[in-house]
C-alpha atoms as a PDB file:
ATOM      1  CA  UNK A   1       0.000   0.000   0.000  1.00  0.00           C
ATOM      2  CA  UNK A   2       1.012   3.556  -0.728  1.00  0.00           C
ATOM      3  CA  UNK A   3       1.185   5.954   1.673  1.00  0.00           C
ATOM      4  CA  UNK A   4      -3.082   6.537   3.325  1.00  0.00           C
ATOM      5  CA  UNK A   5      -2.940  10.255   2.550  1.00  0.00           C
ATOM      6  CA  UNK A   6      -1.574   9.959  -0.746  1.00  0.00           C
ATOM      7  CA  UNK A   7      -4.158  10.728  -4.269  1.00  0.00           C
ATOM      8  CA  UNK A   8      -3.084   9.919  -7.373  1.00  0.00           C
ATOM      9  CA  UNK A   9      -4.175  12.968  -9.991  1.00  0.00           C
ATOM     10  CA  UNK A  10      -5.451  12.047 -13.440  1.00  0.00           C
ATOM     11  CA  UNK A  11      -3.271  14.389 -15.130  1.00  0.00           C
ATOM     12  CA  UNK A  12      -0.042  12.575 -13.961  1.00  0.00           C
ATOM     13  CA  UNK A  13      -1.164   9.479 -16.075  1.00  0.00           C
ATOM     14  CA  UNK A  14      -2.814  11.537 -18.942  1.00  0.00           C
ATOM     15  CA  UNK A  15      -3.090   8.846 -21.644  1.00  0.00           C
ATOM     16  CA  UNK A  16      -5.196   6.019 -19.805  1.00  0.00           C
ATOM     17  CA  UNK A  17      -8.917   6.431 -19.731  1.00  0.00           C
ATOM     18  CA  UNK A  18     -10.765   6.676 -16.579  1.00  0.00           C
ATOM     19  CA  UNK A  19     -11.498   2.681 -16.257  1.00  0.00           C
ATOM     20  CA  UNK A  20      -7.785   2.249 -16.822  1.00  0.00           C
ATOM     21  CA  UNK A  21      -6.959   4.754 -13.916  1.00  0.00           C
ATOM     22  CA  UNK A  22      -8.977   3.399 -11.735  1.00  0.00           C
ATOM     23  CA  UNK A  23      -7.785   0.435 -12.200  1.00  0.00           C
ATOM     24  CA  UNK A  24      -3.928   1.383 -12.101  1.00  0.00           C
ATOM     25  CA  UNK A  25      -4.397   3.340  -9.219  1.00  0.00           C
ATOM     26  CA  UNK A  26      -5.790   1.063  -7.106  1.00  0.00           C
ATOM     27  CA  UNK A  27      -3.492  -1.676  -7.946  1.00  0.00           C
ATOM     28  CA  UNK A  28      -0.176   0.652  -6.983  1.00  0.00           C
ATOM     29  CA  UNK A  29      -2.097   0.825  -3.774  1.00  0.00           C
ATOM     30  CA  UNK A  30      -3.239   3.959  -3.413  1.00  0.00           C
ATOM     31  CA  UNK A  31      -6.487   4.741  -1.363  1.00  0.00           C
ATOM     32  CA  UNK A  32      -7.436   8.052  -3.369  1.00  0.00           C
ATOM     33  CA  UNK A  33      -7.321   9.615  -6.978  1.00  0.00           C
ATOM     34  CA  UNK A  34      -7.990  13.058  -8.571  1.00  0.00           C
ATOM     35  CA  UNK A  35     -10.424  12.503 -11.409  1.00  0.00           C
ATOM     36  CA  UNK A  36     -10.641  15.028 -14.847  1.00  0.00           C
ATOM     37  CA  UNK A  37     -13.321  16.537 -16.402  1.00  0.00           C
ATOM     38  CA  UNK A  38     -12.300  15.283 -20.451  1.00  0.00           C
ATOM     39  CA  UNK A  39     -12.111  11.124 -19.478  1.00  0.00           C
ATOM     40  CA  UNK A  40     -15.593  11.660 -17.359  1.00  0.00           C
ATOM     41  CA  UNK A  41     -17.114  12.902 -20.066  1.00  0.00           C
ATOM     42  CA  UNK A  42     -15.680  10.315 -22.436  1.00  0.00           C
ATOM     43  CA  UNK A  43     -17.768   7.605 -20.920  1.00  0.00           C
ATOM     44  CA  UNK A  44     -20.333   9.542 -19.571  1.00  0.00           C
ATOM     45  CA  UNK A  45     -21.274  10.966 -15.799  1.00  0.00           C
ATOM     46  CA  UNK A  46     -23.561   7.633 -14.793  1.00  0.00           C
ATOM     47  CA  UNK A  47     -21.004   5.305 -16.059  1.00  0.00           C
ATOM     48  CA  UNK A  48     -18.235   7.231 -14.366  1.00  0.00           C
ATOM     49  CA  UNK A  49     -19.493   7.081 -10.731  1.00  0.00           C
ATOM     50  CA  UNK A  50     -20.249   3.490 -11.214  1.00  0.00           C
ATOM     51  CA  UNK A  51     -16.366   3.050 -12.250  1.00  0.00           C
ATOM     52  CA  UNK A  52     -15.491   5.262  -9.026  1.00  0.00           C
ATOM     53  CA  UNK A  53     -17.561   2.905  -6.855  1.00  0.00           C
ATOM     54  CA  UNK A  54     -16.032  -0.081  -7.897  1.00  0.00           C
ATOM     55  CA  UNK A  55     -12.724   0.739  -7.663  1.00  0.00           C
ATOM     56  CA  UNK A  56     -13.132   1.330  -3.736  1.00  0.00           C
ATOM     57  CA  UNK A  57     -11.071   4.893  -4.531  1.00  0.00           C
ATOM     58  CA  UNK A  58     -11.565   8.137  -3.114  1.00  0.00           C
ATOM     59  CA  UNK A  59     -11.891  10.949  -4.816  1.00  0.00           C
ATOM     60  CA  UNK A  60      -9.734  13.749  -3.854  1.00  0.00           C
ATOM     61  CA  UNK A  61     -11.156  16.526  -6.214  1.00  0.00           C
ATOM     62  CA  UNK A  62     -12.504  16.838  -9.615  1.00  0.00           C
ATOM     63  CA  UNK A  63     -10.884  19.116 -12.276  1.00  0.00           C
ATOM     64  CA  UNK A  64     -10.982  21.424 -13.570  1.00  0.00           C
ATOM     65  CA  UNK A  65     -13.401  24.678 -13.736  1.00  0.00           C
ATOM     66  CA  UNK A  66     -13.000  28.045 -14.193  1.00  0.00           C
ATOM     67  CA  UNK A  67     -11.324  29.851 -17.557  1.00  0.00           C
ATOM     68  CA  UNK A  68     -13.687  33.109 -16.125  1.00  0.00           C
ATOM     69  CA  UNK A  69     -12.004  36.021 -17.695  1.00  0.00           C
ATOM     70  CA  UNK A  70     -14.187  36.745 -20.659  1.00  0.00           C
ATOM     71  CA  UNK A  71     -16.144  39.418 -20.662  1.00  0.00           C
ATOM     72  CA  UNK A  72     -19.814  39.167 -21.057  1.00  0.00           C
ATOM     73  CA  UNK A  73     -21.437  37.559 -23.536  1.00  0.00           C
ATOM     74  CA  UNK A  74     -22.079  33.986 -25.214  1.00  0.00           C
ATOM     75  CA  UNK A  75     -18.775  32.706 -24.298  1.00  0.00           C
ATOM     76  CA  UNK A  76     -19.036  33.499 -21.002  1.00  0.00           C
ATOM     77  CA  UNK A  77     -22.459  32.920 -20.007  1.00  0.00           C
ATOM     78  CA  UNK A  78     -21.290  29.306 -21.801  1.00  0.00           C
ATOM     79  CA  UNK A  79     -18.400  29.176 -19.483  1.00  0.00           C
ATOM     80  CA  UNK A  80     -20.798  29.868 -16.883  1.00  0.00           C
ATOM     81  CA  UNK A  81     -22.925  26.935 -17.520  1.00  0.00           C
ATOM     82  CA  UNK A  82     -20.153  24.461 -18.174  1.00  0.00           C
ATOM     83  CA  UNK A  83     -18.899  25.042 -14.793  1.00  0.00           C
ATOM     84  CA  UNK A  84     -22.294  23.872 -13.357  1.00  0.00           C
ATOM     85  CA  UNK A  85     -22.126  21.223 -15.168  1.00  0.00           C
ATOM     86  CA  UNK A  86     -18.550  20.665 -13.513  1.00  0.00           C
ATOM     87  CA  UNK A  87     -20.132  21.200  -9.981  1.00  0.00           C
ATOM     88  CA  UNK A  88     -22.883  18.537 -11.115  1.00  0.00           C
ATOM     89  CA  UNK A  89     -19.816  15.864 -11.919  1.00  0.00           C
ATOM     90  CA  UNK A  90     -17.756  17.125  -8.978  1.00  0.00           C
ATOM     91  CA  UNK A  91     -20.846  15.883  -6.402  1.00  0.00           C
ATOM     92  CA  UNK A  92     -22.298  12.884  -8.126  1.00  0.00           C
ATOM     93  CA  UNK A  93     -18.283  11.583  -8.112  1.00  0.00           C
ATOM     94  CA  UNK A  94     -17.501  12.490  -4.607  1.00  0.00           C
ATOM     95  CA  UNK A  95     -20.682  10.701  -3.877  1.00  0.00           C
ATOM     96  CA  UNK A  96     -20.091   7.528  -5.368  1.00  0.00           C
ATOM     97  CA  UNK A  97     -16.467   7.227  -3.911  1.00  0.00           C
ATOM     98  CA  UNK A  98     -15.324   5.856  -0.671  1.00  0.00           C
ATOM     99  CA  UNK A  99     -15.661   7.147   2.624  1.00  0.00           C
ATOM    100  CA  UNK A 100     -13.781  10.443   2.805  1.00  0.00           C
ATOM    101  CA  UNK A 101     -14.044  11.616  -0.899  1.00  0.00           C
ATOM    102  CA  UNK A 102     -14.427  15.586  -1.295  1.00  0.00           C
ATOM    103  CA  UNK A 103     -16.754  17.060  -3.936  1.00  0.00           C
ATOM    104  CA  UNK A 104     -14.175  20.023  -4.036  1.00  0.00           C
ATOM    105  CA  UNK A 105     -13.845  21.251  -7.786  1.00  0.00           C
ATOM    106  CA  UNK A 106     -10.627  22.655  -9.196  1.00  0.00           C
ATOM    107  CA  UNK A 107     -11.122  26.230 -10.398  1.00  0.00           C
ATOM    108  CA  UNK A 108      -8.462  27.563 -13.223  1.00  0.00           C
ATOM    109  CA  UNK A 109      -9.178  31.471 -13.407  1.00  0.00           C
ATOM    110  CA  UNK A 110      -8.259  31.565 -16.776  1.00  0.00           C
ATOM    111  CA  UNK A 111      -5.900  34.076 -18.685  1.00  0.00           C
ATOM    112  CA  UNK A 112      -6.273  37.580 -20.579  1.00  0.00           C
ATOM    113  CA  UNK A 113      -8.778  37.629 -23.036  1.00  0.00           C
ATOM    114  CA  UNK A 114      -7.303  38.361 -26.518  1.00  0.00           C
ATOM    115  CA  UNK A 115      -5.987  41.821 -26.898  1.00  0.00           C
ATOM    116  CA  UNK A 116      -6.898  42.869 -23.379  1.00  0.00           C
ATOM    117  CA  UNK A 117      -4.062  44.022 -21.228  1.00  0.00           C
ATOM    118  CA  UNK A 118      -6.532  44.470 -17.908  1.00  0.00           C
ATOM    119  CA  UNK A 119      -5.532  41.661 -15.707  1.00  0.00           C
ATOM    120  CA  UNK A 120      -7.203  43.679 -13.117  1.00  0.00           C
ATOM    121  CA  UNK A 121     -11.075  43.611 -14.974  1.00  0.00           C
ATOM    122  CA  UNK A 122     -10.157  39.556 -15.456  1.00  0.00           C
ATOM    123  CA  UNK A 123      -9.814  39.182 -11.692  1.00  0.00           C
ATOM    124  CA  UNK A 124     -12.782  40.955 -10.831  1.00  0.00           C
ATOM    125  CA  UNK A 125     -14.815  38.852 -13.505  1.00  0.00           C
ATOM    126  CA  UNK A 126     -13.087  35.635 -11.753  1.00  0.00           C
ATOM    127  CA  UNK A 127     -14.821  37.260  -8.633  1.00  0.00           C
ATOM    128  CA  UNK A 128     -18.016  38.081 -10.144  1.00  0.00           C
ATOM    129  CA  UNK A 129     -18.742  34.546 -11.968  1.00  0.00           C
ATOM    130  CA  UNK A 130     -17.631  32.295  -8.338  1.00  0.00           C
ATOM    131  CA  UNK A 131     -20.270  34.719  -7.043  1.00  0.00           C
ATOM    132  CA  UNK A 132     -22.646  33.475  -9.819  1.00  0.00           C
ATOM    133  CA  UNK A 133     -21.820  30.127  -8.874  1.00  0.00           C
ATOM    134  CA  UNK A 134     -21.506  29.752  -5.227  1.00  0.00           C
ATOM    135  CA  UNK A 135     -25.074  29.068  -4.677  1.00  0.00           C
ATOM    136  CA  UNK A 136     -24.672  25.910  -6.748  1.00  0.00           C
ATOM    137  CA  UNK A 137     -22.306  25.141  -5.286  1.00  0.00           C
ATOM    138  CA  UNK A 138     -23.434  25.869  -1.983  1.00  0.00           C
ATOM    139  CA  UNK A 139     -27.134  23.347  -2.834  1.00  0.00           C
ATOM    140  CA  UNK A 140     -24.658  20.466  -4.404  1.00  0.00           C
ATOM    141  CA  UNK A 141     -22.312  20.266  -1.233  1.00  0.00           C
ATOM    142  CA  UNK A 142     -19.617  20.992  -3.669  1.00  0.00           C
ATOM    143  CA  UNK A 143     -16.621  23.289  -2.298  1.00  0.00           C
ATOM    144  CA  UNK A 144     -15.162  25.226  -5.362  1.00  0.00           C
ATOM    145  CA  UNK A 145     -11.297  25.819  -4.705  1.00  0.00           C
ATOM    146  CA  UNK A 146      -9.524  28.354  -6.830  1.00  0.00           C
ATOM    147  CA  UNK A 147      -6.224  27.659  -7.783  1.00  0.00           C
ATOM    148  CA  UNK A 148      -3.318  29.909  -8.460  1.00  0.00           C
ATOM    149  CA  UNK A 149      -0.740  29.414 -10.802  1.00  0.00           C
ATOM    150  CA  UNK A 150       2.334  30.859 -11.195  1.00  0.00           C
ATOM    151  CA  UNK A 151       2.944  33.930 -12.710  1.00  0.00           C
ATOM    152  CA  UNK A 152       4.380  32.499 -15.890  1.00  0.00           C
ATOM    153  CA  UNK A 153       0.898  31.675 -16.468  1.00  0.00           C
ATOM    154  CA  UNK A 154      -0.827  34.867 -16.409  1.00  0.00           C
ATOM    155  CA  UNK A 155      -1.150  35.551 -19.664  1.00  0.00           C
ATOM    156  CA  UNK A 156      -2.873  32.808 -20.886  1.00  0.00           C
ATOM    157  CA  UNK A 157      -4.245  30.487 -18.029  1.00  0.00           C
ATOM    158  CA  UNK A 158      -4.679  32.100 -14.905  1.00  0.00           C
ATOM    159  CA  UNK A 159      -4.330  35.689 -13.644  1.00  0.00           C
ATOM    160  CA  UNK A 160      -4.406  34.885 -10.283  1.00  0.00           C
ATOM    161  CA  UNK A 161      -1.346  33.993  -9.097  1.00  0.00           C
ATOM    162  CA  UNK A 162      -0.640  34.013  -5.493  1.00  0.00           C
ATOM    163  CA  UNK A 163      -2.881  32.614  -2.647  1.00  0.00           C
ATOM    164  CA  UNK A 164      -3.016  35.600  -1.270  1.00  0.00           C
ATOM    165  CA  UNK A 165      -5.170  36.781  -4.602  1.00  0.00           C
ATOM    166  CA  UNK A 166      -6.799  33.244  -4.414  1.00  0.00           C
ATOM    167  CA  UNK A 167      -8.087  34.437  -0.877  1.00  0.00           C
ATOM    168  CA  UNK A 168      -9.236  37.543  -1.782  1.00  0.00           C
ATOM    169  CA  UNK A 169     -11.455  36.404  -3.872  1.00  0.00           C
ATOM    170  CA  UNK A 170     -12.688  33.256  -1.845  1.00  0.00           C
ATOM    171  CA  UNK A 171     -12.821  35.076   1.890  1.00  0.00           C
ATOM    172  CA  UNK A 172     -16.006  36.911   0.263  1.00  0.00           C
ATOM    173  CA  UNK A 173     -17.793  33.558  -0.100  1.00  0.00           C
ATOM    174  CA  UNK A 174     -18.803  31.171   2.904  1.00  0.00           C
ATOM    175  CA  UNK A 175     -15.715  28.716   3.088  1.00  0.00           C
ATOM    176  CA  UNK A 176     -17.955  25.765   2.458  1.00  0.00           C
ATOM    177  CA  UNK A 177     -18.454  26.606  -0.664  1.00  0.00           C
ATOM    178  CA  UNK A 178     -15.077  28.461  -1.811  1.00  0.00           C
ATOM    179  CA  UNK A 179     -11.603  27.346  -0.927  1.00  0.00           C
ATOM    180  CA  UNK A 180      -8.446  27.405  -2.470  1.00  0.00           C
ATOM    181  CA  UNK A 181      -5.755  24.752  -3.970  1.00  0.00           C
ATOM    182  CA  UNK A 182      -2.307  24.954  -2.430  1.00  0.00           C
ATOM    183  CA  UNK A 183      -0.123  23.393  -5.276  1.00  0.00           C
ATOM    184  CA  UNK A 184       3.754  23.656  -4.790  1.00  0.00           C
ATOM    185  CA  UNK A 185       4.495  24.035  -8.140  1.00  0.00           C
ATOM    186  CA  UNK A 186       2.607  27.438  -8.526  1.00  0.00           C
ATOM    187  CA  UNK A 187       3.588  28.724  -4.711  1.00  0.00           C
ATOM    188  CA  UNK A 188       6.861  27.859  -3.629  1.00  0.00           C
ATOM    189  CA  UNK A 189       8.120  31.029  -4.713  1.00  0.00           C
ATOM    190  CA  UNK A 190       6.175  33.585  -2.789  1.00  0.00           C
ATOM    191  CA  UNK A 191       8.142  35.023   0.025  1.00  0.00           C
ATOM    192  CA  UNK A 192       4.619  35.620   1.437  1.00  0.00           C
ATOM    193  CA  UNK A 193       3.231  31.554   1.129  1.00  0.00           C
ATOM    194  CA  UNK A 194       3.908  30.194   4.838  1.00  0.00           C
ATOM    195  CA  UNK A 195       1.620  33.106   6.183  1.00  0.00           C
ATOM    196  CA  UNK A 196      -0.502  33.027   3.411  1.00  0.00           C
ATOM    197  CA  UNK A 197      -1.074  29.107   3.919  1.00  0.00           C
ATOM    198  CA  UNK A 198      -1.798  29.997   7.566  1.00  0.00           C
ATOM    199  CA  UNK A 199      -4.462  32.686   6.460  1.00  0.00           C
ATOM    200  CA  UNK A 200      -6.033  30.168   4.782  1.00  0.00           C
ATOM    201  CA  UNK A 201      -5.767  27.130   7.077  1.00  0.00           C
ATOM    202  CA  UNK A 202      -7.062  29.735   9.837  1.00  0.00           C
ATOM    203  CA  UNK A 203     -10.232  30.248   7.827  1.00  0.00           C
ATOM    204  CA  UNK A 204     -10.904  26.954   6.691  1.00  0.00           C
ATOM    205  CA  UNK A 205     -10.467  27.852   2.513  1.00  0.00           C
ATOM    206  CA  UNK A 206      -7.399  24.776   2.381  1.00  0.00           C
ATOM    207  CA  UNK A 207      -9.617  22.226  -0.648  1.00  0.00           C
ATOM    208  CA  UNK A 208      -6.456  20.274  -1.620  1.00  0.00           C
ATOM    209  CA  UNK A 209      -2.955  20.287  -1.241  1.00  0.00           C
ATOM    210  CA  UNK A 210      -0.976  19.360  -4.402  1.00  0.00           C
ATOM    211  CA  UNK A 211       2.539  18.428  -4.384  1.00  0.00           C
ATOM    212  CA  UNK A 212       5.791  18.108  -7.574  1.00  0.00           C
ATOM    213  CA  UNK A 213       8.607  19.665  -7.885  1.00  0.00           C
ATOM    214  CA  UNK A 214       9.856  22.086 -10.070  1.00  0.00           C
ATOM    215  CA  UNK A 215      13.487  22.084 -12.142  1.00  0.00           C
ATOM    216  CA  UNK A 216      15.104  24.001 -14.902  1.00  0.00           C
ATOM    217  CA  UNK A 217      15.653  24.792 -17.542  1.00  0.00           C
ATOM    218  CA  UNK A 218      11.899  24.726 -18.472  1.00  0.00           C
ATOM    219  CA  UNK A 219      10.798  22.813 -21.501  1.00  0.00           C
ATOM    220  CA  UNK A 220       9.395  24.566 -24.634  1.00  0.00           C
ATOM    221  CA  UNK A 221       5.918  24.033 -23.410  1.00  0.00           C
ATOM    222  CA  UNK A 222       5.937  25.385 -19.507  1.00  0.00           C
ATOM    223  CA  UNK A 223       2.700  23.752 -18.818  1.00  0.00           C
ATOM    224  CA  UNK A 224       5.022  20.447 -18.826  1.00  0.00           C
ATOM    225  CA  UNK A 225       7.418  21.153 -16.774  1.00  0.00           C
ATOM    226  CA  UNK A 226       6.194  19.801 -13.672  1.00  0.00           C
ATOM    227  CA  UNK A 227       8.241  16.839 -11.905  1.00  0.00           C
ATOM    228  CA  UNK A 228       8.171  14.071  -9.185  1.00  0.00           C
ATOM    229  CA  UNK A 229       8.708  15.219  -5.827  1.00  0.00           C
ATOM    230  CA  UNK A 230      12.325  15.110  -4.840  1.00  0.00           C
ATOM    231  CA  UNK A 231      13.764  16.021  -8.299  1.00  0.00           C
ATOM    232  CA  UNK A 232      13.815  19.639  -8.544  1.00  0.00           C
ATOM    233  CA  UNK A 233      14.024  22.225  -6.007  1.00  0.00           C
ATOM    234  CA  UNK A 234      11.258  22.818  -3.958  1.00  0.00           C
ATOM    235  CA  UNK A 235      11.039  22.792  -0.091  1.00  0.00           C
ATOM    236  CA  UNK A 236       8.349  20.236   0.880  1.00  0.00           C
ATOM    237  CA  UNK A 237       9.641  19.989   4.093  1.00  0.00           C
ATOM    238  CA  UNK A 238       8.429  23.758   5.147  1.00  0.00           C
ATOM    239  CA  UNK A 239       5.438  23.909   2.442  1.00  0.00           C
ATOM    240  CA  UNK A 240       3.968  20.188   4.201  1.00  0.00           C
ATOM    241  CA  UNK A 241       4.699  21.572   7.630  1.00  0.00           C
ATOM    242  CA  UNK A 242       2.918  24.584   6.941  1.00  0.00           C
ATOM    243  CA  UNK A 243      -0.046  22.680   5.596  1.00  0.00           C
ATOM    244  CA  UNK A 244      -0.327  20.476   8.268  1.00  0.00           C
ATOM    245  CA  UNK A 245      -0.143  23.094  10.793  1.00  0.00           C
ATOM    246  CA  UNK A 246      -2.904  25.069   9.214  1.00  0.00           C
ATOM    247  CA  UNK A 247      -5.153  22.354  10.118  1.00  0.00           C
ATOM    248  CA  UNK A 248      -5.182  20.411   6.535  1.00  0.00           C
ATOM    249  CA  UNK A 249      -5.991  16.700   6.997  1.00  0.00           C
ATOM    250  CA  UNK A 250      -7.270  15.647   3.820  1.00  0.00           C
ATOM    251  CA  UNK A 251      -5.169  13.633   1.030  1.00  0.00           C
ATOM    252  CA  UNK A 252      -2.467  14.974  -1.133  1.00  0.00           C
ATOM    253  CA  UNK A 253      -2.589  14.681  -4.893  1.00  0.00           C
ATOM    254  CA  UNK A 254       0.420  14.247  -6.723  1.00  0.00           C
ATOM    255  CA  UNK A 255      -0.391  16.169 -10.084  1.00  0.00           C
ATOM    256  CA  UNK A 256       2.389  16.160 -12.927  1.00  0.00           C
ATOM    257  CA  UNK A 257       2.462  17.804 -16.778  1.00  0.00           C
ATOM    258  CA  UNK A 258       5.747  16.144 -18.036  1.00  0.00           C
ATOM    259  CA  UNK A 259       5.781  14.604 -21.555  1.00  0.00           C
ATOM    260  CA  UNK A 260       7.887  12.079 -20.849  1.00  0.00           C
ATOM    261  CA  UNK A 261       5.789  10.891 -17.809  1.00  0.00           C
ATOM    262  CA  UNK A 262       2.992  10.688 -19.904  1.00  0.00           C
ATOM    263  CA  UNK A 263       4.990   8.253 -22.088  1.00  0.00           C
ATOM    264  CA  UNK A 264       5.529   6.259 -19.510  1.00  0.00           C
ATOM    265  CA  UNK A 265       3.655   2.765 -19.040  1.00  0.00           C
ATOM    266  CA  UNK A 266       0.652   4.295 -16.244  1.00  0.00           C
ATOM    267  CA  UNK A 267       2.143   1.650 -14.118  1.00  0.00           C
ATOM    268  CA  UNK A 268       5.720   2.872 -14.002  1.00  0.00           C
ATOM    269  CA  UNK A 269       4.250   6.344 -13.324  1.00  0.00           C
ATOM    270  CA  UNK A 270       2.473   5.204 -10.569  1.00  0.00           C
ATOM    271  CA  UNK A 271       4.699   3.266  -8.515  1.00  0.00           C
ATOM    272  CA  UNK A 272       7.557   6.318  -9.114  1.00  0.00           C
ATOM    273  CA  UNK A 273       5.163   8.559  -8.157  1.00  0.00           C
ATOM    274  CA  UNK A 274       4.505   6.788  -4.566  1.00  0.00           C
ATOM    275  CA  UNK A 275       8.589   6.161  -4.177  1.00  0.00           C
ATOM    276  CA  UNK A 276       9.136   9.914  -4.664  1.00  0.00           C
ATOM    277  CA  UNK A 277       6.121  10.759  -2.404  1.00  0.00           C
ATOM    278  CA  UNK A 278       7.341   8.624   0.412  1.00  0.00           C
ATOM    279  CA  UNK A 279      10.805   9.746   0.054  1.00  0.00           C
ATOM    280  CA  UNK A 280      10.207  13.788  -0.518  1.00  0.00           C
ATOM    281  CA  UNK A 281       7.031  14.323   1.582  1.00  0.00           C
ATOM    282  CA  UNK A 282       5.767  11.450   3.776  1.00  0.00           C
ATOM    283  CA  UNK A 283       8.654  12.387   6.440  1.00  0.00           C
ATOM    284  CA  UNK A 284       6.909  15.735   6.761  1.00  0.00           C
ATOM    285  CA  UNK A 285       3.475  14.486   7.493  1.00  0.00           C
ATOM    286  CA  UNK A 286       2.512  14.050  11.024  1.00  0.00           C
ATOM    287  CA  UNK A 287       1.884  10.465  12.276  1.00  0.00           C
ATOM    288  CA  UNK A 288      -2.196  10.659  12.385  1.00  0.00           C
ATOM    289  CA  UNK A 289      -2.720   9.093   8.831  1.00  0.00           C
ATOM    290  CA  UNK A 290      -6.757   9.343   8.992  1.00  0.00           C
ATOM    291  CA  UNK A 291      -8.238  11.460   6.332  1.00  0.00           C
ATOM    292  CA  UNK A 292     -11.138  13.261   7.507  1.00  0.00           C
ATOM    293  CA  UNK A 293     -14.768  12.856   5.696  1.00  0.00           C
ATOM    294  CA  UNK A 294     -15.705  15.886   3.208  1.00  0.00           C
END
C-alpha cells in the first residue's frame, strides 16, 4: 500500500482512460485519486461514478473549472454553464467514492482575453462569476477551490497567481463553498506563502494540497514542466509543515504535466510517483494518517 494520505491525480497518467486509472491506481495501492473533467465525459457521468464505486477509490477533487475572464457575452455565459455542469460531476463523483471523498472542484481562473491588457477587470470577472456560482455550489455540497498558478501563467491560463489573490477572492464567499488549492508548483516562490497558507488554514479555505517539484531549464511548453517530488528544487519539508499546521488533513494529490511521464507505461508512473512521495514528503506528514470525511 502507498502511503493513506496519498491521491493519485489524473493528469499525472494523462493517456489512460478513466477505467484504466482506476484500475492502475488502485493496484499501486493507493487509497485516493484526482479525477478530470475530459475522461468523465468520455464515458459519460452515470457510467463514471459506477467506475469510481467499484474501484473502492476516493476521490480527492474533480478538475478542472473556471477559464472566467471573458467578458460578457455567449462565451461566457457558456463558461458559466459548463462550470455547473462541472459542480454537477464534482458531487455525483464524490458521492459515489469511498468514505472520505471531497466534492471540491478545481477552479483555473483563466488568462487575458485576446488583446486585453486588464488583468485587473479579469480578476474581478473571476470574482463576479464564483459569485454566480456559489449558490450551486453551496445546494450540491460541492466546495469550489480556486487555484493559483504561477505567474508564468498569467497571460494565458490564470491571472491569479498568489494565494493571497486566491483568498481575496474566496474570503467573500462562505468557506464551504469556496476554498483554495495549495499546489507547490505554482507557490513555492512567494516570500509571502507560509503566512498566506496559515491565512487560509485559519479560515478553513485549504480544498487540496498538491505536491511536484519544479526544475530548470523549463521545456518549450511550460505547462510540462512539472516533476516528481524530490527532483527539482522545492522545499516540501516547510510547504507540508505549513499545511499540516494550518489544520489540513485531507489527502495529497500528486499532479504532474511532463511529456515524458505521460509516455511512460501508467504503471511505471504510478509506482515512481509513490517512491518519490514517500521519500520527498511522507517524512513531513505528522503520524495521524486518517483522512477526515468531506
Amino acid at each position: 500500500m502507498t502511503h493513506p494520505r496519498l491521491s493519485l491525480n489524473q493528469a499525472t497518467i494523462k493517456h489512460a482512460n478513466l477505467e484504466q486509472a482506476l484500475a492502475v491506481t488502485a493496484a499501486a495501492g493507493y487509497q485516493a485519486i484526482g479525477t478530470w473533467r475530459e475522461p468523465v465525459q468520455e464515458v459519460g457521468l452515470a457510467r463514471a461514478a459506477a467506475l469510481v464505486a467499484d474501484s473502492g477509490l476516493r476521490v480527492s477533487s474533480h478538475c478542472r473549472g473556471g477559464f472566467f475572464t471573458v467578458a460578457e457575452g455567449a462565451e461566457r455565459r457558456a463558461s458559466i454553464d459548463d462550470n455547473r455542469v462541472a459542480i454537477e460531476e464534482t458531487a455525483a463523483l464524490a458521492a459515489a467514492g469511498a468514505p472520505g471523498s471531497r466534492a471540491v472542484l478545481v477552479l483555473v481562473a483563466g488568462g487575458l482575453p485576446d488583446g486585453d491588457r486588464d488583468i485587473v477587470g479579469a480578476r474581478e470577472r473571476v470574482r463576479d462569476a464564483i459569485g454566480e456560482l456559489v449558490g450551486d455550489a453551496a445546494s450540491a455540497g460541492v466546495q469550489l477551490a480556486i487555484e493559483p498558478l504561477h505567474p508564468m501563467y498569467a497571460s494565458d491560463r490564470a491571472v491569479i497567481s498568489t494565494l493571497g489573490q486566491a483568498l481575496d477572492i474566496a474570503e467573500q464567499f462562505p468557506a464551504e463553498a469556496v476554498g483554495v488549492i495549495v499546489d507547490t508548483f505554482h507557490i513555492w516562490w512567494d516570500p509571502q506563502v507560509l503566512p498566506q497558507i496559515a491565512r487560509a488554514g485559519a479560515g478553513g479555505r485549504i480544498a487540496s494540497y498538491q505536491v511536484c517539484d519544479w526544475a530548470t531549464p523549463l521545456p518549450a511548453d511550460v505547462l510540462l514542466s512539472r516533476h516528481y517530488p524530490g527532483d527539482g528544487v522545492i522545499d516540501f519539508a516547510s510547504l507540508t509543515r505549513a499545511v499540516e499546521d494550518a489544520g489540513y488533513d485531507g489527502d495529497i494529490e500528486v499532479e504532474i504535466f511532463n511529456q515524458q511521464i505521460w509516455d511512460t507505461d501508467a504503471a511505471t508512473a504510478a509506482e515512481r510517483t509513490a517512491e518519490a512521495f514517500e521519500a520527498a514528503v511522507a517524512p513531513h506528514l505528522s503520524a495521524t494518517t486518517a483522512v477526515r470525511s468531506a
